[in-house]
Structures are given as C-alpha cells and as structure tokens.
Protein backbone atom coordinates (compact mmCIF):
# COMPACT_ATOMS: atom_id res chain seq x y z
CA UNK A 1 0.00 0.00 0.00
CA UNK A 2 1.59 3.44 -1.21
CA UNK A 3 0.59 6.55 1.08
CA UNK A 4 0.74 9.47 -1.29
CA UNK A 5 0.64 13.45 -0.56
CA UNK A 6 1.40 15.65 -3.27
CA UNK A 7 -1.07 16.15 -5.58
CA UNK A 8 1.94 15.46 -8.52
CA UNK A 9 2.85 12.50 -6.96
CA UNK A 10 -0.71 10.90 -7.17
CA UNK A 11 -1.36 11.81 -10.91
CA UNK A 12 2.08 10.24 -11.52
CA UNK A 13 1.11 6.91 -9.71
CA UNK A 14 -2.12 7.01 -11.02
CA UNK A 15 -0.54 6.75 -14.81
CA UNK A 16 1.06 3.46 -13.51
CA UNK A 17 -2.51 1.87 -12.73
CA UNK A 18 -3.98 -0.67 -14.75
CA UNK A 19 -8.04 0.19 -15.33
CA UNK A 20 -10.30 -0.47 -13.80
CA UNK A 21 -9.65 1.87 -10.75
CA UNK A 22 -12.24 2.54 -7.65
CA UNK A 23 -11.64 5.62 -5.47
CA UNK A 24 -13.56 6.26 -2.06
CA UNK A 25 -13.14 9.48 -0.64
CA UNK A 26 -13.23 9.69 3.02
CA UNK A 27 -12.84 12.44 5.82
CA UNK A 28 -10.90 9.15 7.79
CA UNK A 29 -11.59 7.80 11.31
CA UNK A 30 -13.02 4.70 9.19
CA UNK A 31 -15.48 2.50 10.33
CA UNK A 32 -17.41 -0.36 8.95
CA UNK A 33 -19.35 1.56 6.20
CA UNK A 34 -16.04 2.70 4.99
CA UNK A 35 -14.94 -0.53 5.03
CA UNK A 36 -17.74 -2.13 2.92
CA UNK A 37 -17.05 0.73 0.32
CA UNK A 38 -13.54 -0.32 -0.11
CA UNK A 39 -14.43 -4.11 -0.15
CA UNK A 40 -16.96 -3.31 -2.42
CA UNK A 41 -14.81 -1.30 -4.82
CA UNK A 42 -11.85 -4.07 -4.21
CA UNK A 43 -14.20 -6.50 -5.53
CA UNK A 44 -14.98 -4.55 -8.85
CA UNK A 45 -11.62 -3.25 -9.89
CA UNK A 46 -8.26 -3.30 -10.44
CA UNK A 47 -6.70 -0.98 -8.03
CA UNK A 48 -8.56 1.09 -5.27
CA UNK A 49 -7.57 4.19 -3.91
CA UNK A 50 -8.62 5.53 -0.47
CA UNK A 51 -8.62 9.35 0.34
CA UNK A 52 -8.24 10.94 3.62
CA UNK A 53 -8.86 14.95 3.84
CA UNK A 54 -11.13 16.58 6.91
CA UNK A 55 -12.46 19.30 3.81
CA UNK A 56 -12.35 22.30 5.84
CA UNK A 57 -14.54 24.30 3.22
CA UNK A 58 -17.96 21.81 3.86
CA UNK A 59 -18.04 22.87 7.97
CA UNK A 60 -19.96 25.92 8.91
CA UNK A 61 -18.11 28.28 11.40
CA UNK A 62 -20.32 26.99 14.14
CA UNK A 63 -19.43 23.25 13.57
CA UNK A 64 -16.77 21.11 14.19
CA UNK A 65 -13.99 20.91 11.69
CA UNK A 66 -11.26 21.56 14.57
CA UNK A 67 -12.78 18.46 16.45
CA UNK A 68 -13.74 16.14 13.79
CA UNK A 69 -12.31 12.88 15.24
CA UNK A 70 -9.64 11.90 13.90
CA UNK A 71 -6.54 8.85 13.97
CA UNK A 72 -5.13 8.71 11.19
CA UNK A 73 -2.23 5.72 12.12
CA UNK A 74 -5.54 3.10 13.01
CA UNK A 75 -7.11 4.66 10.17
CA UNK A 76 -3.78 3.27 7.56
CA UNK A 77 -3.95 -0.10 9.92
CA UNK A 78 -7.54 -0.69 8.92
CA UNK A 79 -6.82 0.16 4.80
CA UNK A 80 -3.89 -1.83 4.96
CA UNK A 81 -6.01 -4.77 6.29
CA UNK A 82 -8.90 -4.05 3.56
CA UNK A 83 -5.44 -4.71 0.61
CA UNK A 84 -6.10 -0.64 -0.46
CA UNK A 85 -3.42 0.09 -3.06
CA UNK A 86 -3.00 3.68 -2.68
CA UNK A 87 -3.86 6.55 0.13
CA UNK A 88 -3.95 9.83 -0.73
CA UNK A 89 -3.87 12.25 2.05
CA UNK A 90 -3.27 15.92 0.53
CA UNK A 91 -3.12 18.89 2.82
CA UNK A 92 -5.29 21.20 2.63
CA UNK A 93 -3.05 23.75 1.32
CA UNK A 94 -2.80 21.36 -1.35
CA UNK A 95 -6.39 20.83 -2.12
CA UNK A 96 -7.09 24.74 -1.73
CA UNK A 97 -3.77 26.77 -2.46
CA UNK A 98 -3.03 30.69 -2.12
CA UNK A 99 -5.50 32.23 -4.47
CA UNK A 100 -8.01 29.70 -5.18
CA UNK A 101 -11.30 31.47 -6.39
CA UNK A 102 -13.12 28.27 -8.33
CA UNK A 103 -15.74 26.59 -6.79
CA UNK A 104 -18.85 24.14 -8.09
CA UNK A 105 -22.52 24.37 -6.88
CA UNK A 106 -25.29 21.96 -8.06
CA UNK A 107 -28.03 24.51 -7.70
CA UNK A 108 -31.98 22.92 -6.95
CA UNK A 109 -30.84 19.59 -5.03
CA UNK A 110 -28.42 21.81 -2.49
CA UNK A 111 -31.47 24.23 -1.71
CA UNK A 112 -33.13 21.78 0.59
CA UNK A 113 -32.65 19.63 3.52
CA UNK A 114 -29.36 19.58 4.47
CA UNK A 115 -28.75 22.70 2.60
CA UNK A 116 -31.07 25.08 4.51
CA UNK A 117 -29.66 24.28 8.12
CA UNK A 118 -25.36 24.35 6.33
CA UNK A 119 -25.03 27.08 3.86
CA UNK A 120 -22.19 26.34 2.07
CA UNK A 121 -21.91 22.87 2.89
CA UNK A 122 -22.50 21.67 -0.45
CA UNK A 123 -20.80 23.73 -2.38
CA UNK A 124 -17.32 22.68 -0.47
CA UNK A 125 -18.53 18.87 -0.99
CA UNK A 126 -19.15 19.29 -4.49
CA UNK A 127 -15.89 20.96 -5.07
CA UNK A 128 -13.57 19.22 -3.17
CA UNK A 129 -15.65 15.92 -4.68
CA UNK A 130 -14.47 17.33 -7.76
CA UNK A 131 -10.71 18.02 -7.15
CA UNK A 132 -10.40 14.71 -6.21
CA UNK A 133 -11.74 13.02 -9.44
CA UNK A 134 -9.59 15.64 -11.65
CA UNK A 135 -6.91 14.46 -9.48
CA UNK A 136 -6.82 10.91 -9.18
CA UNK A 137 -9.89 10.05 -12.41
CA UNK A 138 -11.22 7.10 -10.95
CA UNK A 139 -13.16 4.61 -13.17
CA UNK A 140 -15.82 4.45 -10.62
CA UNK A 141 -16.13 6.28 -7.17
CA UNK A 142 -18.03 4.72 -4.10
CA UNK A 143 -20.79 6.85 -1.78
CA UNK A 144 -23.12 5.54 1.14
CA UNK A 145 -26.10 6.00 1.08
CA UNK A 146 -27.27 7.01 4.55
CA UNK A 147 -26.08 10.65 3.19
CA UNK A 148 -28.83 10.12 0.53
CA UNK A 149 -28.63 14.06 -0.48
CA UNK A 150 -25.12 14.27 -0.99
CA UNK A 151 -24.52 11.00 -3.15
CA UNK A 152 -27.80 12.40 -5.41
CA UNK A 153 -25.97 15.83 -5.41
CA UNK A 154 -22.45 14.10 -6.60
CA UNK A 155 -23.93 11.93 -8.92
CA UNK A 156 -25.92 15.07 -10.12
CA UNK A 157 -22.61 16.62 -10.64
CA UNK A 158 -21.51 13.94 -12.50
CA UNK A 159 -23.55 13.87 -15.17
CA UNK A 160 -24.07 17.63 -15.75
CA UNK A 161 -20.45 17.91 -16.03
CA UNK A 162 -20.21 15.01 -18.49
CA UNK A 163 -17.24 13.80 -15.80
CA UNK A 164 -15.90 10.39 -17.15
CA UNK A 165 -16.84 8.21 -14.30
CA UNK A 166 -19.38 6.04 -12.61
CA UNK A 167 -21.03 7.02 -9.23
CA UNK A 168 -21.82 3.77 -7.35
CA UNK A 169 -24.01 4.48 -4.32
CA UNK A 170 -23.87 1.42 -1.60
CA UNK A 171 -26.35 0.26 1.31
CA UNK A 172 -26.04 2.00 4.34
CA UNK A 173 -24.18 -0.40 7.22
CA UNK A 174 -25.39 -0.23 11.02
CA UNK A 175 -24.18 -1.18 13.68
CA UNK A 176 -26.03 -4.23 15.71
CA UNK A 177 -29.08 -2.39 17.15
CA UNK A 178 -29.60 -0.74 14.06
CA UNK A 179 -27.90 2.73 14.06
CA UNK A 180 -26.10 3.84 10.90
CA UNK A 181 -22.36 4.00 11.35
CA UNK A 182 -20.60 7.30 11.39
CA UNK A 183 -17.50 8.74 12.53
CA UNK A 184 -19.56 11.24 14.17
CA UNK A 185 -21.12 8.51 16.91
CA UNK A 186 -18.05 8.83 18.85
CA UNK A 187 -19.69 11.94 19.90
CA UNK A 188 -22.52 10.04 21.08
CA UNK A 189 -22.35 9.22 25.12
CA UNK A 190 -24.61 6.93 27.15
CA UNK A 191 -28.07 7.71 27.47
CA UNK A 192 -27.34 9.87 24.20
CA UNK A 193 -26.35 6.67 22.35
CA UNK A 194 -29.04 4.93 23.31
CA UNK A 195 -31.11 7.85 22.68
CA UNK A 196 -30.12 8.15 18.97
CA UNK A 197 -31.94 4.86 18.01
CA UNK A 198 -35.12 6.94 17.41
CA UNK A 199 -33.74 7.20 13.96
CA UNK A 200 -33.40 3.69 13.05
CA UNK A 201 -36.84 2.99 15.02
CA UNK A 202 -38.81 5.62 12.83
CA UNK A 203 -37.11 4.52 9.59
CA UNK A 204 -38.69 1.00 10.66
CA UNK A 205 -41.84 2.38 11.40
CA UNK A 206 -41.80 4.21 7.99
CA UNK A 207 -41.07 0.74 6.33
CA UNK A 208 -44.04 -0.50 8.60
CA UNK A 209 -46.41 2.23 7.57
CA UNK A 210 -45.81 1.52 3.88
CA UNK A 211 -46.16 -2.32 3.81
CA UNK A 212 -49.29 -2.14 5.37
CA UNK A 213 -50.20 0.44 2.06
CA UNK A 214 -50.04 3.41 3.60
CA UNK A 215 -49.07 6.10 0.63
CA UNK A 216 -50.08 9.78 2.02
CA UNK A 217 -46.50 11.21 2.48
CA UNK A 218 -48.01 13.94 4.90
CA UNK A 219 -49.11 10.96 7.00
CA UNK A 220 -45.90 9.23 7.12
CA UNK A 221 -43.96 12.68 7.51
CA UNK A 222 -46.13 13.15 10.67
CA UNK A 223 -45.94 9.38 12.23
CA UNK A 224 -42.23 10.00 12.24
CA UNK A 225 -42.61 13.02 13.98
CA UNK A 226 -44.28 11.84 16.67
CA UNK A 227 -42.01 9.11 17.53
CA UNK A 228 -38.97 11.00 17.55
CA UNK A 229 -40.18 14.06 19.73
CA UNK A 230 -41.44 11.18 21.76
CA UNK A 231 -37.14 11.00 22.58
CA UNK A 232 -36.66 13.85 25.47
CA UNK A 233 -32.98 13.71 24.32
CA UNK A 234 -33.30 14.22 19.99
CA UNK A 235 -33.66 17.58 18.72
CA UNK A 236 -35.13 17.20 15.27
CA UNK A 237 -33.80 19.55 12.02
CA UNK A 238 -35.83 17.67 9.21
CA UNK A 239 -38.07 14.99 8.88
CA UNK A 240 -38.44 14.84 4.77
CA UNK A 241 -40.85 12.24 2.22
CA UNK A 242 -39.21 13.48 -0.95
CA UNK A 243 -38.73 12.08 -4.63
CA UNK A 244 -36.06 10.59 -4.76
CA UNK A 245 -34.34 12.31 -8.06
CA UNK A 246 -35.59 16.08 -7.44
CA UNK A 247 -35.95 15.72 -3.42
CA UNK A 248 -38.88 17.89 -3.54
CA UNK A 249 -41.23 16.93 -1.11
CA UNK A 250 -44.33 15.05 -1.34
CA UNK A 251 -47.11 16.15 0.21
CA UNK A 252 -50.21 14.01 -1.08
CA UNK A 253 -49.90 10.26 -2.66
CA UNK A 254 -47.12 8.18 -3.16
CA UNK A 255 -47.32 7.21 -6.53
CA UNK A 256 -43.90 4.92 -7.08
CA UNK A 257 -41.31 5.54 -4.56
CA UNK A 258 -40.00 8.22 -2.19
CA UNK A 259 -36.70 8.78 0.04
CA UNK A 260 -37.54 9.23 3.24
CA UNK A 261 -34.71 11.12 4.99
CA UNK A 262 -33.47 13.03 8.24
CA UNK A 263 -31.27 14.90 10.63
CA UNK A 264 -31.69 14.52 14.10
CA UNK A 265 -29.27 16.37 16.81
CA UNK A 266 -28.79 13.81 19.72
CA UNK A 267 -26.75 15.67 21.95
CA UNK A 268 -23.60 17.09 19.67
CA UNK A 269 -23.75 14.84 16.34
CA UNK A 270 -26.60 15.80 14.04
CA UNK A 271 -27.16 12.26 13.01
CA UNK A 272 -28.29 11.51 9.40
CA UNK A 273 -30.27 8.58 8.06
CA UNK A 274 -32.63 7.45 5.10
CA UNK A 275 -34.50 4.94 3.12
CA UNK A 276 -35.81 4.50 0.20
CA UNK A 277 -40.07 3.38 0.36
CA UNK A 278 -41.05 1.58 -2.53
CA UNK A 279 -42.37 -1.55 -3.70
CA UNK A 280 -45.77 -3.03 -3.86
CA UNK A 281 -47.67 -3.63 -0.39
C-alpha cells in the first residue's frame, strides 16, 4: 500500500494503474461503512484508492472541523487490512492553495434539507468531490447512502459535467441495534447513544407504515414526527418524504417511490439517516 501526498505525486502513480480503478473518498476515522465501500470497490476493480482529507470548506463556522475525530495511524492499519493500493492524504493547502477562487454548486438539489440548516456545505462537498476526481480520475467512485442528499448531489454533478466516471451508491451499514455507522457517533455518550436509536426505530416504522399500504407522504412525515419528539434527548432539524431524483417533497400520494430522509441532533452529532419506500404492499 503506497501513502501518497502531493497532488503530482498521485497523478504520476495514477498513470502506472492498470483500469479499472475505484476511489472512495473519506474524511478518515473509518469505520465499517467505509470498510464495505472499499471491499466493495476491491471487488470490482483493479486498483482502489482511499482518500483521507477533513475538507475544511464543507463545515460551517459553528461546527466542528477543529474536532472532527480523527486517527489517522488506526485509520492506515484498517486500509492496509482491507489490501487498499493507494492513500492519498493531501493537505489542505494542497487541495485549496493561495489564491483559489473556483468553486462548483449543483443549484436545486443543495437548496433543501441539508442545505437550509449548512449554507455552504455543499458547495465545499461538491468541489472538493471534484478536485479529487480531476486528481486521481477514478473509473468508478463509491458513496453511502445514509447521506442520501449528498450521493444524489455528486452523482448530479456527475452527469451535468459530463465527468468520465461512474457514481456507485452502496447500502447503508449499522451497527447491531440498528444505528447507521458514522465517525460522528463517537460523539454520542450513554443515554445519548441509546437515545439516537429513534432514527433507526422511525425509519422502521416508515417501512411498517408503507407495507401495510399506507401512501399519504403527509401521514408518514407526521408518524415519524411523533415518535422522535417522543425521545426527550433528539432535537429534530428535518423529517423529509421526498422524490427521490428532485428531493422535492411530497405532500399528497405516493405514486412509485419516495426517500424518506433526516437529521436529528442527539446531543452534539446531528445524526443523518434514510431509506428509500417503494415496492408493492
């Protein structure tokens, strides 16, 4: 496994790599969703390369870039284990030198959800998403889906920018009781952890809901309201029943399918999770 950090560097290893190659981009302090990216991208290509880079321009000024956890030496332990090929860990000076002015927005699907509550926050994802694929020009690049808006905004991205790559978007991984991983549960302390499962309980009771046929999105929207204020300790910032290529919400009938999505602050972390309703009753 090669750890790389000059942006010159990588584009010169990347000419020695035999197609196809997989990237996944990370922000480090892996966990088992990263994992399952990097087997899945092992499993489909030639070479895989893993980055690491906290992106300093997707954290508002009130969140937690300087605290974002981080260990980087367990973090090369675990992709040495998973047979990576190459890490690339820029610094940010690297990624956003003296005199930088360029930046990429995918208007409509950043104006919403996430978006309202992190101004900004898209707009350094979708950039930094995109310095990385100029840099390293992966064959195919590998998202979760528990961030459900910001693999549709990348993959959005993709296409309108006619980039020459495949987004592959991958099942979100929990842990045992059902809670999505994310680096950000460290955060997350006793009754708080227990606490956060009201996300995972009202994704199940959304599931619930629709395989007994129920289709009014308002209805659903409000069920899962209920439960989680029924958690003293979550503070909700969006319960959403949206479709699931525009995200505009859906407010009558379900007529196919919808993405049922959140953010819910349980003590520090705002946790994010989502699923995607569809199928017959």
């Amino acid at each position: 496994m090669e750890t790389v950090r000059t942006i010159s560097d990588m584009k010169l290893l990347r000419q020695r790599l035999a197609e196809p190659v997989g990237f996944v981009p990370t922000m480090g302090f892996l966990h088992e969703g990263h994992l399952s990216l990097i087997r899945r991208a092992r499993s489909e290509n030639r070479h895989v390369i893993v980055s690491i880079f906290v992106n300093p321009t997707q954290f508002g000024p009130e969140e937690d870039f300087d605290s974002y956890p981080r260990d980087t030496e367990r973090d090369l332990t675990l992709l040495k284990q998973e047979k990576a090929d190459v890490v690339f860990m820029p610094e940010p000076e690297k990624i956003y030198p003296p005199g930088a002015c360029t930046w990429v927005e995918v208007e409509g699907l950043t104006e919403m959800l996430e978006g309202i509550s992190r101004p900004g926050h898209f707009r350094g994802v979708a950039t930094v998403v995109t310095k990385l694929f100029n840099i390293i020009e992966p064959t195919y690049a590998y998202f979760g889906q528990k961030d459900a808006q910001q693999a549709r905004v990348i993959r959005k991205m993709a296409e309108d920018l006619f980039m020459n790559l495949e987004i592959i978007v991958c099942p979100t991984i929990r842990e045992p009781d059902g809670l999505a991983m994310s680096s950000r549960n460290f955060y997350l302390k006793g009754k708080e952890r227990k606490a956060a499962l009201i996300l995972y309980k009202s994704l199940q009771l959304a599931q619930s809901l629709w395989n007994r046929g129920e289709r009014h999105a308002g209805k659903i929207r409000g069920e899962i309201v209920s439960l989680i204020e029924s958690e003293p300790l979550a503070r909700i910032g969006y319960v959403s029943v949206a479709d699931t290529e525009t995200l505009q919400e859906i407010e009558e009938e379900i007529e196919y399918e919808a993405l049922l999505s959140m953010a819910v602050k349980v003590g520090k972390p705002r946790l994010l999770d989502s699923i995607v309703l569809s199928g017959s009753a």
